[in-house]
C-alpha atoms as a PDB file:
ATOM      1  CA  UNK A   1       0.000   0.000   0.000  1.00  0.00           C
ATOM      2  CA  UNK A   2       0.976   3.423  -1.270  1.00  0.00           C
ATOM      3  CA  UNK A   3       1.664   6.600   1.189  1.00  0.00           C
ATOM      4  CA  UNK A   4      -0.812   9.502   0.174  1.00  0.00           C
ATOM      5  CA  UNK A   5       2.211  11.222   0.700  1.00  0.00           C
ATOM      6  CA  UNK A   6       3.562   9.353  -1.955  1.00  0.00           C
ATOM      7  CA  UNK A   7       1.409   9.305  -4.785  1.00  0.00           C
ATOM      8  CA  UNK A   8       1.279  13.212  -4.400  1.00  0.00           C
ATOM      9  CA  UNK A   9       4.741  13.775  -5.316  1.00  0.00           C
ATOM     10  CA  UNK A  10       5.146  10.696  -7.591  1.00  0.00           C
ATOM     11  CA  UNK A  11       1.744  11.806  -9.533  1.00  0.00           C
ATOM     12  CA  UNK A  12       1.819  15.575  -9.276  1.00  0.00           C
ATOM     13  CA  UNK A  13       0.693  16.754 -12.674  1.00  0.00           C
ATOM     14  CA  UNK A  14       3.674  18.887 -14.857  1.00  0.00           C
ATOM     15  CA  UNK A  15       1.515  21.730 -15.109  1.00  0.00           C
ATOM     16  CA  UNK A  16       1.340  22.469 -11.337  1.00  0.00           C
ATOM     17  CA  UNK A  17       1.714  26.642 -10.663  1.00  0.00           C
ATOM     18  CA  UNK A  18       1.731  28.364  -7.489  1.00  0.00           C
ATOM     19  CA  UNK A  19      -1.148  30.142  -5.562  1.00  0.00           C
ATOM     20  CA  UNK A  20      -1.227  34.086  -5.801  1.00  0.00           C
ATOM     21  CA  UNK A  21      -1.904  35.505  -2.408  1.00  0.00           C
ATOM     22  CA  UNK A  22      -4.782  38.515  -2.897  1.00  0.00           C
ATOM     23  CA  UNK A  23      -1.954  40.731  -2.854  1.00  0.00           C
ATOM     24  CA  UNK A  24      -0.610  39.255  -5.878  1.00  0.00           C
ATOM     25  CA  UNK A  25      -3.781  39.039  -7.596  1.00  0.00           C
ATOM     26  CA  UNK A  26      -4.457  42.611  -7.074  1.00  0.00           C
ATOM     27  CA  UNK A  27      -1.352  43.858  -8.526  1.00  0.00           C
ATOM     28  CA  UNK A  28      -1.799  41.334 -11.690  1.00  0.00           C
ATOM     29  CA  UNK A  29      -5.503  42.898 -12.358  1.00  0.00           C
ATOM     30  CA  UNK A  30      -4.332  46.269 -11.166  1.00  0.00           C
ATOM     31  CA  UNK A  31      -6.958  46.510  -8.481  1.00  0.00           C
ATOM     32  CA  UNK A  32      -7.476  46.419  -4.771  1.00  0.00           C
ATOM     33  CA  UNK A  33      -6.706  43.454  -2.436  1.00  0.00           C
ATOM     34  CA  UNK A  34      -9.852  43.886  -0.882  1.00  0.00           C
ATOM     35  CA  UNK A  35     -11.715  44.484  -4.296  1.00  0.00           C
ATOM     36  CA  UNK A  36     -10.267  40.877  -5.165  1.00  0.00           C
ATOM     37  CA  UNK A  37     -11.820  39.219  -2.263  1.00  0.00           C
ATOM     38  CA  UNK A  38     -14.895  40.753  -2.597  1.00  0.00           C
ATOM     39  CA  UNK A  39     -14.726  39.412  -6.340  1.00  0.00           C
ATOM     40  CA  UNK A  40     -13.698  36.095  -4.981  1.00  0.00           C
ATOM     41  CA  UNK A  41     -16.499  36.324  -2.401  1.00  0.00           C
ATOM     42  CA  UNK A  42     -19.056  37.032  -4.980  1.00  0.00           C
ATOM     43  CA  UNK A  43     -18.321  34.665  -7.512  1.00  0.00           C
ATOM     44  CA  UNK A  44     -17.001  37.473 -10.077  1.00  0.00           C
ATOM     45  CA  UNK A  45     -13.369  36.155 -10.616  1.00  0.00           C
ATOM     46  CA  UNK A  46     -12.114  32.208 -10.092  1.00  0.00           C
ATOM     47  CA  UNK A  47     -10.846  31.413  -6.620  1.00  0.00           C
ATOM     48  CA  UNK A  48      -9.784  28.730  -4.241  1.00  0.00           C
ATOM     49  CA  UNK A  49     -10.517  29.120  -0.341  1.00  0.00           C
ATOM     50  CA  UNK A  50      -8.337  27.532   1.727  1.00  0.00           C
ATOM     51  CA  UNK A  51      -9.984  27.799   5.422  1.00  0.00           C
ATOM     52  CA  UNK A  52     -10.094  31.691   5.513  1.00  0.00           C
ATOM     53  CA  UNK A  53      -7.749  32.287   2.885  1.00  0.00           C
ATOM     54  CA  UNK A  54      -8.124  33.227  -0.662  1.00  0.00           C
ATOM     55  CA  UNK A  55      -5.527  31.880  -3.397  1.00  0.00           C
ATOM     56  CA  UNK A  56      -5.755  32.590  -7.315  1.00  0.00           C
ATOM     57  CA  UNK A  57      -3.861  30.943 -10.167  1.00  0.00           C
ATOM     58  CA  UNK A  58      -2.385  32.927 -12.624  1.00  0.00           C
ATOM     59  CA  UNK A  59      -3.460  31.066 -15.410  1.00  0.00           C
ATOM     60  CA  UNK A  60      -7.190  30.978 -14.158  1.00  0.00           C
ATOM     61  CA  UNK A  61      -6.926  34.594 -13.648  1.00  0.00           C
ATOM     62  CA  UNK A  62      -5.311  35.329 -17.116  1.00  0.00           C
ATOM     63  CA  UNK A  63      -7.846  33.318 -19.021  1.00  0.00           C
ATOM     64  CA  UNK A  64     -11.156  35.357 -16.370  1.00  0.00           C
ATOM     65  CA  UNK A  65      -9.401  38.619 -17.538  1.00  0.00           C
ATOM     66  CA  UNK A  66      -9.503  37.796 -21.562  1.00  0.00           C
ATOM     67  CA  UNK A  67     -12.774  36.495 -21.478  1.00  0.00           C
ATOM     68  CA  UNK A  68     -14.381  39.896 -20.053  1.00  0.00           C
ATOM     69  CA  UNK A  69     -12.416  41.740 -22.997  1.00  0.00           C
ATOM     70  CA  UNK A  70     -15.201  42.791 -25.712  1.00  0.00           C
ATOM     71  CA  UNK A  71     -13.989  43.878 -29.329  1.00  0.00           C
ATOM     72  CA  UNK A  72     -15.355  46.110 -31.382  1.00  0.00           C
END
């Protein structure tokens, strides 16, 4: 029998990427910590909540931001 511990860092997928604290997030959409929680709170932007924390992914946050563009 396998360790958890184990599998996680034997099967961790290649594409893995850090959390972004709301600090970070903030400064990548060039808006207000707390205006990224409330986002986060409300469903507006994608999110993870760990306990009473708030994490982003770049990625997740990159493809959120392109999809609200509109062209003319």
């Amino acid at each position: 029998m396998t360790r958890i511990a184990d599998r996680l860092t034997t099967e961790a997928p290649s594409s893995w990427e850090p959390l972004q604290t709301p600090k970070e997030a903030a400064a990548f959409l060039r808006v207000h910590p707390k205006s990224v929680i409330r986002m986060a709170r409300e469903h507006m932007i994608p999110a993870i909540r760990l306990g009473k924390h708030w994490r982003f992914r770049s990625s997740d946050l990159t493809a959120w931001a392109a999809s609200r563009v509109q062209s003319s």
